[in-house]
PDB file of N, CA and C in Angstrom:
ATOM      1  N   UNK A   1     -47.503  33.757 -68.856  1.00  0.00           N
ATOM      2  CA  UNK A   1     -46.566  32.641 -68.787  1.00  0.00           C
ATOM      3  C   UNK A   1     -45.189  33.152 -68.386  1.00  0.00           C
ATOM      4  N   UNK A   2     -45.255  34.458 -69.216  1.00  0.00           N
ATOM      5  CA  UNK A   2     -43.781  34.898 -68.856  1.00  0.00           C
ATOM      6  C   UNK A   2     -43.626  35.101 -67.117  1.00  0.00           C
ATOM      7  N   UNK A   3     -44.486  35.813 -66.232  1.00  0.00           N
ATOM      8  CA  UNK A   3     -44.675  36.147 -65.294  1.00  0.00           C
ATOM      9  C   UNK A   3     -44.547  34.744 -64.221  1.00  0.00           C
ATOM     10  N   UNK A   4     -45.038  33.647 -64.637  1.00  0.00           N
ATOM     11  CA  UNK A   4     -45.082  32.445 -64.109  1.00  0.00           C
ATOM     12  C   UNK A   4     -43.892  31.811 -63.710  1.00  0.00           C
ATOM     13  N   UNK A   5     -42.765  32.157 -65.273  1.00  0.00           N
ATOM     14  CA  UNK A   5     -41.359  31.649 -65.062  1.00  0.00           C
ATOM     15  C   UNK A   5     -40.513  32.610 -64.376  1.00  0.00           C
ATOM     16  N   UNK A   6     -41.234  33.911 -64.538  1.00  0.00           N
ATOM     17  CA  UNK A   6     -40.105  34.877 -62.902  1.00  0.00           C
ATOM     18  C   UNK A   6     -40.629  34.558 -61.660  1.00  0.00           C
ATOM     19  N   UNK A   7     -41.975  34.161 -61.677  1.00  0.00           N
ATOM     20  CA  UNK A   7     -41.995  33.862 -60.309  1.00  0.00           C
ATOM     21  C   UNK A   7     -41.550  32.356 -59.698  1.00  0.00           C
ATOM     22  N   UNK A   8     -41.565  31.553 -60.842  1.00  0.00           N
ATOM     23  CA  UNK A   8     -41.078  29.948 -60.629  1.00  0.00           C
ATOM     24  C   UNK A   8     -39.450  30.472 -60.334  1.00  0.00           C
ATOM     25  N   UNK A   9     -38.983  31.242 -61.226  1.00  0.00           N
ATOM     26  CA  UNK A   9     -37.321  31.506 -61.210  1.00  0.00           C
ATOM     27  C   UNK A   9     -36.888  31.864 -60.037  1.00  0.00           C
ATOM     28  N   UNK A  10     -37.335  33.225 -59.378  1.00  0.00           N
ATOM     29  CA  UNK A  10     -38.014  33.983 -58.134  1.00  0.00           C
ATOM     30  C   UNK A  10     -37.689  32.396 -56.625  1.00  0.00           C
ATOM     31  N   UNK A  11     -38.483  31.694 -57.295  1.00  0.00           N
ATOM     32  CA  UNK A  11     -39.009  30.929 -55.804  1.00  0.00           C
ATOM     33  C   UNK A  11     -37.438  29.743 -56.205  1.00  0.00           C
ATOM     34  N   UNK A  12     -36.591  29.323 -57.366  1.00  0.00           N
ATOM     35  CA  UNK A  12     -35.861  28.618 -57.403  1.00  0.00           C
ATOM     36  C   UNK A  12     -34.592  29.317 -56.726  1.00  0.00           C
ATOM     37  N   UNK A  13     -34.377  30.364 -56.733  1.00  0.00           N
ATOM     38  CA  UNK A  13     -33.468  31.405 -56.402  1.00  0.00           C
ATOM     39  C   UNK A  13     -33.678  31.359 -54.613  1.00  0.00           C
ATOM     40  N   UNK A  14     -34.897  31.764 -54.507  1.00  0.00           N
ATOM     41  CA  UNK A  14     -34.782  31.743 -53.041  1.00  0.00           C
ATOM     42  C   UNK A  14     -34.196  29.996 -52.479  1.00  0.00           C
ATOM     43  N   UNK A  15     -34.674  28.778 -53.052  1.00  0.00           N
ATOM     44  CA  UNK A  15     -34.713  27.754 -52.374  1.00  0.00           C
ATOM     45  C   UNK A  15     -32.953  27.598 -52.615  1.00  0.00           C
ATOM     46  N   UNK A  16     -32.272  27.879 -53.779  1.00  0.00           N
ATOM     47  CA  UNK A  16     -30.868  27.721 -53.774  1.00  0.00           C
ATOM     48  C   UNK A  16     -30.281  28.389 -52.091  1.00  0.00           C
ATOM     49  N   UNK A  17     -30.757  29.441 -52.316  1.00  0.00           N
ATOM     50  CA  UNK A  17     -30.086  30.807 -51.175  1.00  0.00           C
ATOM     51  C   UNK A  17     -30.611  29.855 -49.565  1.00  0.00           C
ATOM     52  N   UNK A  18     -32.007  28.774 -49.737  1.00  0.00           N
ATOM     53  CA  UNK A  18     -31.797  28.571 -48.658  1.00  0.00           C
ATOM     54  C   UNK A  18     -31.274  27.459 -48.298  1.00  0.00           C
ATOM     55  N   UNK A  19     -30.769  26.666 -49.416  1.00  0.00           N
ATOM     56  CA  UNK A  19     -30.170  25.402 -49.140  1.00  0.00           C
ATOM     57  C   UNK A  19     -28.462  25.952 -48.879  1.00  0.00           C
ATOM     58  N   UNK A  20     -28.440  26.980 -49.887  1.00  0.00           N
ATOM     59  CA  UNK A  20     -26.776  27.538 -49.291  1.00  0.00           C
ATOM     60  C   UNK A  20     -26.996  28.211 -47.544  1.00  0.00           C
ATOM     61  N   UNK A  21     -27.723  28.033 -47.493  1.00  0.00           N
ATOM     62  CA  UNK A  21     -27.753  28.874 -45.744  1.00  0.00           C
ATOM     63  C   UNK A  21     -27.892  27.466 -44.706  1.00  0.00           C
ATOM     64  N   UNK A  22     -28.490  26.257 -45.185  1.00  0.00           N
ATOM     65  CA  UNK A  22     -29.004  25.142 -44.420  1.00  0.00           C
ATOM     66  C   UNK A  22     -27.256  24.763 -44.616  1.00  0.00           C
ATOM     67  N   UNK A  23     -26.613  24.476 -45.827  1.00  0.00           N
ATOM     68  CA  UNK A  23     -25.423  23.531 -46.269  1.00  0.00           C
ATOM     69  C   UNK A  23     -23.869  24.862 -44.925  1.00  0.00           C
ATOM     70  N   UNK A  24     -24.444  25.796 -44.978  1.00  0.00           N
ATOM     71  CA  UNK A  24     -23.154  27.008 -44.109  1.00  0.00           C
ATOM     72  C   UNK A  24     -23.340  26.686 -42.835  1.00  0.00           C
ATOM     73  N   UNK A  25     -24.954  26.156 -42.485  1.00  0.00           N
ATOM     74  CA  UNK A  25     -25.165  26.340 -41.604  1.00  0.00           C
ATOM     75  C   UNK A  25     -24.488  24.878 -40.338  1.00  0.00           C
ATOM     76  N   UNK A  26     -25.233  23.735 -41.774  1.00  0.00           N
ATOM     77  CA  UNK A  26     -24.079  22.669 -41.116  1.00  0.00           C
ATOM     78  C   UNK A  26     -23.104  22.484 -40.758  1.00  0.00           C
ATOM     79  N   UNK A  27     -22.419  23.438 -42.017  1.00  0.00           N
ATOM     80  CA  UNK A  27     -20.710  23.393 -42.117  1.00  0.00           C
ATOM     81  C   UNK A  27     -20.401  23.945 -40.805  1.00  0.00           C
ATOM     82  N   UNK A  28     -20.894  24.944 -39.969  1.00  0.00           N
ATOM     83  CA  UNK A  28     -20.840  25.270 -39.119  1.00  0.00           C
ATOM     84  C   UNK A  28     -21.038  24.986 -37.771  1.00  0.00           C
ATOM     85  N   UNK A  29     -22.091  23.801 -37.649  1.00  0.00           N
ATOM     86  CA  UNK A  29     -22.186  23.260 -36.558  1.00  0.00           C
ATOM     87  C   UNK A  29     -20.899  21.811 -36.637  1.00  0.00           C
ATOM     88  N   UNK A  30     -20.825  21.516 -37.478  1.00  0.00           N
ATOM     89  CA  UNK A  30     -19.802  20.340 -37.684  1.00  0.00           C
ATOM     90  C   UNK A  30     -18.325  21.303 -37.456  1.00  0.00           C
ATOM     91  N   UNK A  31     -18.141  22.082 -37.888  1.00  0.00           N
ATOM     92  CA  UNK A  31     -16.840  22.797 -37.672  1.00  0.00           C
ATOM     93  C   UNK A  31     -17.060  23.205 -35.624  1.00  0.00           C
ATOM     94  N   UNK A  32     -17.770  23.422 -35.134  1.00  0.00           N
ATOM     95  CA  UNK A  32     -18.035  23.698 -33.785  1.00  0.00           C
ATOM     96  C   UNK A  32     -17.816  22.421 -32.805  1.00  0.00           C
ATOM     97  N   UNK A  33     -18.194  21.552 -33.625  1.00  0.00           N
ATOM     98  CA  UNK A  33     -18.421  20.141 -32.893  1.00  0.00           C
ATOM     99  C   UNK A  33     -16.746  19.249 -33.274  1.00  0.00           C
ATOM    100  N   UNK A  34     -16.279  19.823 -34.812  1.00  0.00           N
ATOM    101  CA  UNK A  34     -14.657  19.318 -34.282  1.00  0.00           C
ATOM    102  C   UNK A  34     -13.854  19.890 -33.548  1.00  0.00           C
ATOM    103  N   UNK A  35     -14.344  21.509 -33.233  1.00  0.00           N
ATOM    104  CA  UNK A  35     -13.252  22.309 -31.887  1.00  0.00           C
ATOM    105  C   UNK A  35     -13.550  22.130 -30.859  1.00  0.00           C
ATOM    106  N   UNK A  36     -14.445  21.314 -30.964  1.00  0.00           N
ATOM    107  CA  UNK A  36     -14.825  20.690 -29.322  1.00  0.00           C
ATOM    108  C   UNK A  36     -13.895  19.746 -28.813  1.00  0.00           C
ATOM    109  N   UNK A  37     -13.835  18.731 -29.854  1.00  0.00           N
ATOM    110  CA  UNK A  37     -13.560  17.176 -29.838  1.00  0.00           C
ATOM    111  C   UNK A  37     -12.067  17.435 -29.535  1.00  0.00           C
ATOM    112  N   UNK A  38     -11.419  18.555 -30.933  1.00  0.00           N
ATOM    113  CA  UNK A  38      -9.530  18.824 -30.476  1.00  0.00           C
ATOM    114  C   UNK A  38      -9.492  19.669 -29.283  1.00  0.00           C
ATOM    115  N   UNK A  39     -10.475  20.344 -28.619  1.00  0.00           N
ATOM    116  CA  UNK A  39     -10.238  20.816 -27.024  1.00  0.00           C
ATOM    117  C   UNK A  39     -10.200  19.499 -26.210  1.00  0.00           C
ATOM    118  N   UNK A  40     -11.121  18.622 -26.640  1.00  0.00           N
ATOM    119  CA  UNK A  40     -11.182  17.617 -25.255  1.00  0.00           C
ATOM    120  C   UNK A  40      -9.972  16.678 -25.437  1.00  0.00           C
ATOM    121  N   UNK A  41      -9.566  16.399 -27.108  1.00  0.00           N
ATOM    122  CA  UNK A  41      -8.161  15.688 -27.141  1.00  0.00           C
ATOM    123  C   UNK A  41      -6.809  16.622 -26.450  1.00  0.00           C
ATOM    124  N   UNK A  42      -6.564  17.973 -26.669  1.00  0.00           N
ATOM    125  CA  UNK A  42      -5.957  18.676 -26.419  1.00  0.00           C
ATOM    126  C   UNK A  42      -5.764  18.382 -24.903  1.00  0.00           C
ATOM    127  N   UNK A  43      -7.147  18.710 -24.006  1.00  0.00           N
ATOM    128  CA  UNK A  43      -7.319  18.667 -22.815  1.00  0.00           C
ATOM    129  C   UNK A  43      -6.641  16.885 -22.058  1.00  0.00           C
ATOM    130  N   UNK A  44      -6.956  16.261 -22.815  1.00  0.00           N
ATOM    131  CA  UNK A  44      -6.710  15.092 -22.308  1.00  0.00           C
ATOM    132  C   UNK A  44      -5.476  14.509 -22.699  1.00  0.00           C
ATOM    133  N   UNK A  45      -4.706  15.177 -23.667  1.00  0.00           N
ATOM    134  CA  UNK A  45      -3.409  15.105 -23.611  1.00  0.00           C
ATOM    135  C   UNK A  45      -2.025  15.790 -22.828  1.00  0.00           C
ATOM    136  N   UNK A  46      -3.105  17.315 -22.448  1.00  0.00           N
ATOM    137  CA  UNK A  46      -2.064  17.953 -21.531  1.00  0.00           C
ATOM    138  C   UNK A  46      -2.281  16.915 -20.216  1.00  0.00           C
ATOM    139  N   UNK A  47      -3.834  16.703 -19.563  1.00  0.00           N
ATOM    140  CA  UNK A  47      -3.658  15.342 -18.584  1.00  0.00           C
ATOM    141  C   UNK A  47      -2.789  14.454 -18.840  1.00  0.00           C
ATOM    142  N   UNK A  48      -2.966  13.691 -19.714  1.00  0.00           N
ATOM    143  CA  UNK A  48      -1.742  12.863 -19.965  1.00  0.00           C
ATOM    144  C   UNK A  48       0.136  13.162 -19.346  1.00  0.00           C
ATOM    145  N   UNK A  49       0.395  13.953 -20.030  1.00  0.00           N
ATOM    146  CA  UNK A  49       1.702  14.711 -20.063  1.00  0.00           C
ATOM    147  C   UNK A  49       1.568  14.845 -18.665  1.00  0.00           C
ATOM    148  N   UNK A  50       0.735  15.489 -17.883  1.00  0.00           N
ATOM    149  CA  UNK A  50       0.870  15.911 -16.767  1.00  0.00           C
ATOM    150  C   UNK A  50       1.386  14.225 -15.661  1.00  0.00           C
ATOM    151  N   UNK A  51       0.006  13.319 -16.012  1.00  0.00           N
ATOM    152  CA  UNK A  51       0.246  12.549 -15.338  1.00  0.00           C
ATOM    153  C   UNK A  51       1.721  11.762 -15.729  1.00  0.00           C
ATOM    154  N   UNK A  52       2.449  11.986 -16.492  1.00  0.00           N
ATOM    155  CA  UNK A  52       3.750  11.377 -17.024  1.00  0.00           C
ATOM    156  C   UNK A  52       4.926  12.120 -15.986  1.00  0.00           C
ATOM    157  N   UNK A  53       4.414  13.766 -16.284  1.00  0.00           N
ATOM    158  CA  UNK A  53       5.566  14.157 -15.523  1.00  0.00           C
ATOM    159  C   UNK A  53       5.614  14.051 -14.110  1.00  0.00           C
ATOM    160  N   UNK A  54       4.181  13.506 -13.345  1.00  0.00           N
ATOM    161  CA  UNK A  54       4.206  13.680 -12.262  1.00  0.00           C
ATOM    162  C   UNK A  54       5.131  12.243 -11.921  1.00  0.00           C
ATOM    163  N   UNK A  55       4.846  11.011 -12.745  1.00  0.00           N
ATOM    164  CA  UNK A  55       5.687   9.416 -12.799  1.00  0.00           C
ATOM    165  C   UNK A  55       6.473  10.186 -12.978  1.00  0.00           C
ATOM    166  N   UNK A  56       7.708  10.619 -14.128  1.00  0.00           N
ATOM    167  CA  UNK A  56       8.896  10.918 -13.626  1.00  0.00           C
ATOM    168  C   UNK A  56       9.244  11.453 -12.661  1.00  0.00           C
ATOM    169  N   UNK A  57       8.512  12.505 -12.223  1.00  0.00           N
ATOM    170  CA  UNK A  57       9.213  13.049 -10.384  1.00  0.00           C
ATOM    171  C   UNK A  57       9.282  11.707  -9.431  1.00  0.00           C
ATOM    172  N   UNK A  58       8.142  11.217  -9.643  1.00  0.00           N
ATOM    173  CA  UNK A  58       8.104  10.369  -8.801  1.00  0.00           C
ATOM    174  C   UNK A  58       9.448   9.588  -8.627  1.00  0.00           C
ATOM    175  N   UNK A  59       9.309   8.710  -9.707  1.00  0.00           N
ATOM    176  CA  UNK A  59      10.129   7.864 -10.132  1.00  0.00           C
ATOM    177  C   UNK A  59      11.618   8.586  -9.619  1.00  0.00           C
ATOM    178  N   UNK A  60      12.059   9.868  -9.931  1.00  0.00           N
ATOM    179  CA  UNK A  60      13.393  10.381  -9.918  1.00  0.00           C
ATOM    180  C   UNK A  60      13.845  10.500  -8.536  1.00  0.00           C
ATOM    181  N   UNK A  61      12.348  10.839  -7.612  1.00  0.00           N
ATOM    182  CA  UNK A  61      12.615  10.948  -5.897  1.00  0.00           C
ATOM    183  C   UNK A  61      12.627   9.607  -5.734  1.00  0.00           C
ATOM    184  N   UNK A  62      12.305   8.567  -6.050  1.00  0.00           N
ATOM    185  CA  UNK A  62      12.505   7.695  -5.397  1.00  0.00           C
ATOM    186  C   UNK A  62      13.816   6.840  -5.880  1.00  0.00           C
ATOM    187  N   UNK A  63      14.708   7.313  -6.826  1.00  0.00           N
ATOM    188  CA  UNK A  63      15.728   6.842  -7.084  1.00  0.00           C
ATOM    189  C   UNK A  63      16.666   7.826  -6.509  1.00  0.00           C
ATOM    190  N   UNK A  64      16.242   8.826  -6.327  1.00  0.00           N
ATOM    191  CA  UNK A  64      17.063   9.888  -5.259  1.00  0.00           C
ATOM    192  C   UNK A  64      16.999   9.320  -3.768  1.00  0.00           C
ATOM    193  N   UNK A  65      16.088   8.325  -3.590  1.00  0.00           N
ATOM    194  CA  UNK A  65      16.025   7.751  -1.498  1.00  0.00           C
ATOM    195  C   UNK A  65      16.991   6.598  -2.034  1.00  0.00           C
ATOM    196  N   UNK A  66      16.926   5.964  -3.156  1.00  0.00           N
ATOM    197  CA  UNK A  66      17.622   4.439  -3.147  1.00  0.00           C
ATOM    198  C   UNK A  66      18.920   4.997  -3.213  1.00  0.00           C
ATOM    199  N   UNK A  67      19.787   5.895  -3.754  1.00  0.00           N
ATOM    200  CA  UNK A  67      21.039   6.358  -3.513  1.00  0.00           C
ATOM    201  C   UNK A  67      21.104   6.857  -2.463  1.00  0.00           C
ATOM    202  N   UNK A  68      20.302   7.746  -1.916  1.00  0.00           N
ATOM    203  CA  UNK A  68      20.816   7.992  -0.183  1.00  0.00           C
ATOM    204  C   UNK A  68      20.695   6.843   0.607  1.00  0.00           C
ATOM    205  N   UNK A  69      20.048   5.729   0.302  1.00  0.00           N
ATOM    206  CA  UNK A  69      20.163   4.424   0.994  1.00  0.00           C
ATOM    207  C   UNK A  69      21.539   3.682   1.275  1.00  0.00           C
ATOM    208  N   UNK A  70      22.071   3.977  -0.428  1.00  0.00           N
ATOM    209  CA  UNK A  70      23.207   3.147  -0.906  1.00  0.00           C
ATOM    210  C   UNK A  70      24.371   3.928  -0.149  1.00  0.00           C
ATOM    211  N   UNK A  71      24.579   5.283   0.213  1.00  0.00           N
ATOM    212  CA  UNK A  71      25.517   6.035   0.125  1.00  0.00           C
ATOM    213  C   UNK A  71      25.172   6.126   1.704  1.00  0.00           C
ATOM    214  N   UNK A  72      24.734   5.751   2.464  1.00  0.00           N
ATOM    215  CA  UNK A  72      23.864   5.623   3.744  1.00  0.00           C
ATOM    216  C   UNK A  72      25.099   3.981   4.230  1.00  0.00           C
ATOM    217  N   UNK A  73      24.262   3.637   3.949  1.00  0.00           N
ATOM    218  CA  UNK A  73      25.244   2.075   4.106  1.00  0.00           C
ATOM    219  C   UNK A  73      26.277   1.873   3.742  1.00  0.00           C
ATOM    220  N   UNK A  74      27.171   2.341   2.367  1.00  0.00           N
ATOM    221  CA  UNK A  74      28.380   2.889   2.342  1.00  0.00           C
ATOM    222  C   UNK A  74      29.136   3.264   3.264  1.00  0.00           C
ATOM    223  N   UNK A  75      28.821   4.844   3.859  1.00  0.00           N
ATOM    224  CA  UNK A  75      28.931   5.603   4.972  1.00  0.00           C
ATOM    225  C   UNK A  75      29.201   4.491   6.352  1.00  0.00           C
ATOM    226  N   UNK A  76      28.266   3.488   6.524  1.00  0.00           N
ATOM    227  CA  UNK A  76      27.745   2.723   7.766  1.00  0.00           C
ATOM    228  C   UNK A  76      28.907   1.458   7.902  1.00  0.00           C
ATOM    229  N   UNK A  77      29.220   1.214   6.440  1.00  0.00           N
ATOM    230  CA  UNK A  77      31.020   0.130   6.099  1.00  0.00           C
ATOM    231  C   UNK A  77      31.642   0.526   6.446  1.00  0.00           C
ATOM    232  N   UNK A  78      32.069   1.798   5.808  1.00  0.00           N
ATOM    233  CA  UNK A  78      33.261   2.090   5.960  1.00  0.00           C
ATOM    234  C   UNK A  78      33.852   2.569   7.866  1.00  0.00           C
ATOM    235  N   UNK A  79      32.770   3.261   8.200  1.00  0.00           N
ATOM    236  CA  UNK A  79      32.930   3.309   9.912  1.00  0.00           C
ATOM    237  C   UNK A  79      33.296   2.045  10.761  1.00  0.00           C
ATOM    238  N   UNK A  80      32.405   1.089  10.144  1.00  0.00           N
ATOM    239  CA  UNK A  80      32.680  -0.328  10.506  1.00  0.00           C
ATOM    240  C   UNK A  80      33.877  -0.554  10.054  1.00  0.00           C
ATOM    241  N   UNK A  81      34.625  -0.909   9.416  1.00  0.00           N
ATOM    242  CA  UNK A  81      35.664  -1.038   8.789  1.00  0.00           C
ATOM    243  C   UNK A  81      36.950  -0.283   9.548  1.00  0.00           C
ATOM    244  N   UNK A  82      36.714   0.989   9.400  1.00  0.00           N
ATOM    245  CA  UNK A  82      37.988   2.041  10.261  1.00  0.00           C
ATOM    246  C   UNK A  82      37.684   1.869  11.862  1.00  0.00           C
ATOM    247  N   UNK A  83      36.507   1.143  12.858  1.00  0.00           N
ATOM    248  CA  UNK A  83      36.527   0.771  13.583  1.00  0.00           C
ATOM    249  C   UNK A  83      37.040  -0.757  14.232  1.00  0.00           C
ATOM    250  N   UNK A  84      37.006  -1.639  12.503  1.00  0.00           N
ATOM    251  CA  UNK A  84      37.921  -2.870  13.342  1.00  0.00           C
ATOM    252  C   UNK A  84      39.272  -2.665  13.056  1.00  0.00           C
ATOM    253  N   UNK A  85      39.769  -1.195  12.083  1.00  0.00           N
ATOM    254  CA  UNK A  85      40.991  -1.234  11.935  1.00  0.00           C
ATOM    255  C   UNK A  85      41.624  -1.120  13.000  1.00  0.00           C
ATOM    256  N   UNK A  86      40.968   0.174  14.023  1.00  0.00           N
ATOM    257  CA  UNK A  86      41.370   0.370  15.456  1.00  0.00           C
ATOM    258  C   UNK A  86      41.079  -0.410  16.376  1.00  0.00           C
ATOM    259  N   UNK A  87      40.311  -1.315  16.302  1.00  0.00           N
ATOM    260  CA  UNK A  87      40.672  -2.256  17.336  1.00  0.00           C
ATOM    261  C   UNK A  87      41.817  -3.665  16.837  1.00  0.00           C
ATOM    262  N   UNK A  88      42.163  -3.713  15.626  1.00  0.00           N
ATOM    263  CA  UNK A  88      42.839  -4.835  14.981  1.00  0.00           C
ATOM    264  C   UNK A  88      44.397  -3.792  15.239  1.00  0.00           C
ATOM    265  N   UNK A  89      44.649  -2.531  15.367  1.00  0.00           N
ATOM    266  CA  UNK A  89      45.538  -1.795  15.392  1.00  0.00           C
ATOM    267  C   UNK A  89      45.834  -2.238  17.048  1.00  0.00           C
ATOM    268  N   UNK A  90      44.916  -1.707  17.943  1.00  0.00           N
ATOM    269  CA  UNK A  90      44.598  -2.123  19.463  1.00  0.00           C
ATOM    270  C   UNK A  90      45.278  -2.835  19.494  1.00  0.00           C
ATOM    271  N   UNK A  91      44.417  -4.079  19.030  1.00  0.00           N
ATOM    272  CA  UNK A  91      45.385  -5.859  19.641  1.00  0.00           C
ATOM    273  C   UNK A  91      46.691  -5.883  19.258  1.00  0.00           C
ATOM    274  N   UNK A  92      46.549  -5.553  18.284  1.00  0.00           N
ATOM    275  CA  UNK A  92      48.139  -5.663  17.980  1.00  0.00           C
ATOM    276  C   UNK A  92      49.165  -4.942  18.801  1.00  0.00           C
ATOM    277  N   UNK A  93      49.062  -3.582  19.526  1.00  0.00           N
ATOM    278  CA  UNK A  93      50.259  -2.990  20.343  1.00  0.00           C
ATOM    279  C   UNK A  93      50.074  -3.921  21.256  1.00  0.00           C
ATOM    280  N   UNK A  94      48.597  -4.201  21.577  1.00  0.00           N
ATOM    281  CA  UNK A  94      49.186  -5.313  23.156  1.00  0.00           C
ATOM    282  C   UNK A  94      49.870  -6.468  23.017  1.00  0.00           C
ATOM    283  N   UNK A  95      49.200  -7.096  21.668  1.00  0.00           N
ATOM    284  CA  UNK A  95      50.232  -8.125  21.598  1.00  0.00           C
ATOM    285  C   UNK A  95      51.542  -7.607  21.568  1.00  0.00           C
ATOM    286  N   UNK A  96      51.905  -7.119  20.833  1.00  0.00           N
ATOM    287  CA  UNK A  96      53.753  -6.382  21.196  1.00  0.00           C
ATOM    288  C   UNK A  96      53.626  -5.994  22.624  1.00  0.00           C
ATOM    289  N   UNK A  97      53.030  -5.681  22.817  1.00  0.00           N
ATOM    290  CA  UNK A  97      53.786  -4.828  24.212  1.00  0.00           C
ATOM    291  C   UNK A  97      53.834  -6.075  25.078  1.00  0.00           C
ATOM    292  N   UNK A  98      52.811  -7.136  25.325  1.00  0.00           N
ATOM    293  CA  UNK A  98      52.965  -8.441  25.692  1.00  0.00           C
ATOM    294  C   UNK A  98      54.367  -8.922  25.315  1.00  0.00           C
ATOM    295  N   UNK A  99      54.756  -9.303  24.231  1.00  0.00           N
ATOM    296  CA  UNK A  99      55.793  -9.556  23.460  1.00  0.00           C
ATOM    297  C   UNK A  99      57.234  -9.137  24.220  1.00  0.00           C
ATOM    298  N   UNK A 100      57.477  -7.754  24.200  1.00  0.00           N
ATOM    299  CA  UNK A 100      58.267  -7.004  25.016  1.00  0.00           C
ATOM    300  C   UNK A 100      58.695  -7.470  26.069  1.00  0.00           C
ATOM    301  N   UNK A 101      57.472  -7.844  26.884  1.00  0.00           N
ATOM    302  CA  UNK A 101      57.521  -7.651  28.434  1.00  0.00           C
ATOM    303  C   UNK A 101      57.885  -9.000  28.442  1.00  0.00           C
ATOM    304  N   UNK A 102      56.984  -9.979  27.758  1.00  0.00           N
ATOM    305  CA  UNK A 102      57.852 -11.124  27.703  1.00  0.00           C
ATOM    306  C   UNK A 102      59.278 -11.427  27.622  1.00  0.00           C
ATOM    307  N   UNK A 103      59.440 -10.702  26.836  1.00  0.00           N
ATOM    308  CA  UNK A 103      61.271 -10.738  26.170  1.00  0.00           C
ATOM    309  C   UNK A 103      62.133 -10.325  27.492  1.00  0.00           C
ATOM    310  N   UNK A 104      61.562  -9.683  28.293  1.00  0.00           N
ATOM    311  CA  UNK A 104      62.555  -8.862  29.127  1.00  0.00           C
ATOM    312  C   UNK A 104      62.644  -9.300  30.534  1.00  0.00           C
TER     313      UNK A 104
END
């Protein structure tokens, strides 16, 4: 009898040792399967970021063409502008000089 309960003890010992090896073993595939999941979040957040920074370039060149637009047409006034000064400068000596010649 005695022999019965070392070998019953014997076979309870092993089944602990193999349920602690089945329970490590899970722990282990579940620990594998969440460094998967934070690589693919990881991964799909540096995508993210990426696709953000590529919208801000974007976004920043194209507010960099709308000021060379603005500063473009600016540029395009003011020529206009210092060109009717000289011709509004123009008319005016002839009118004087008209004026003059009149007078005299």
């Amino acid at each position: 009898a005695r022999e019965a309960g070392l070998g019953q003890e014997e076979t309870l010992r092993r089944q602990v040792v193999q349920a602690e090896e089945q329970v490590a073993q899970q722990a282990r595939v579940m620990l594998a399967r969440e460094q998967e999941e934070w690589k693919e979040r990881r991964q799909q957040a540096s995508q993210a970021d990426e696709r953000l920074a590529a919208s801000a370039r974007a976004a920043a060149e194209h507010q960099q063409q709308l000021v060379a637009a603005m500063l473009k047409q600016v540029a395009d006034e003011q020529c206009a502008i210092s060109t009717a000064r000289a011709e509004l400068r123009a008319d005016t000596e002839a009118c004087r000089a008209r004026l003059d010649q009149d007078r005299a």
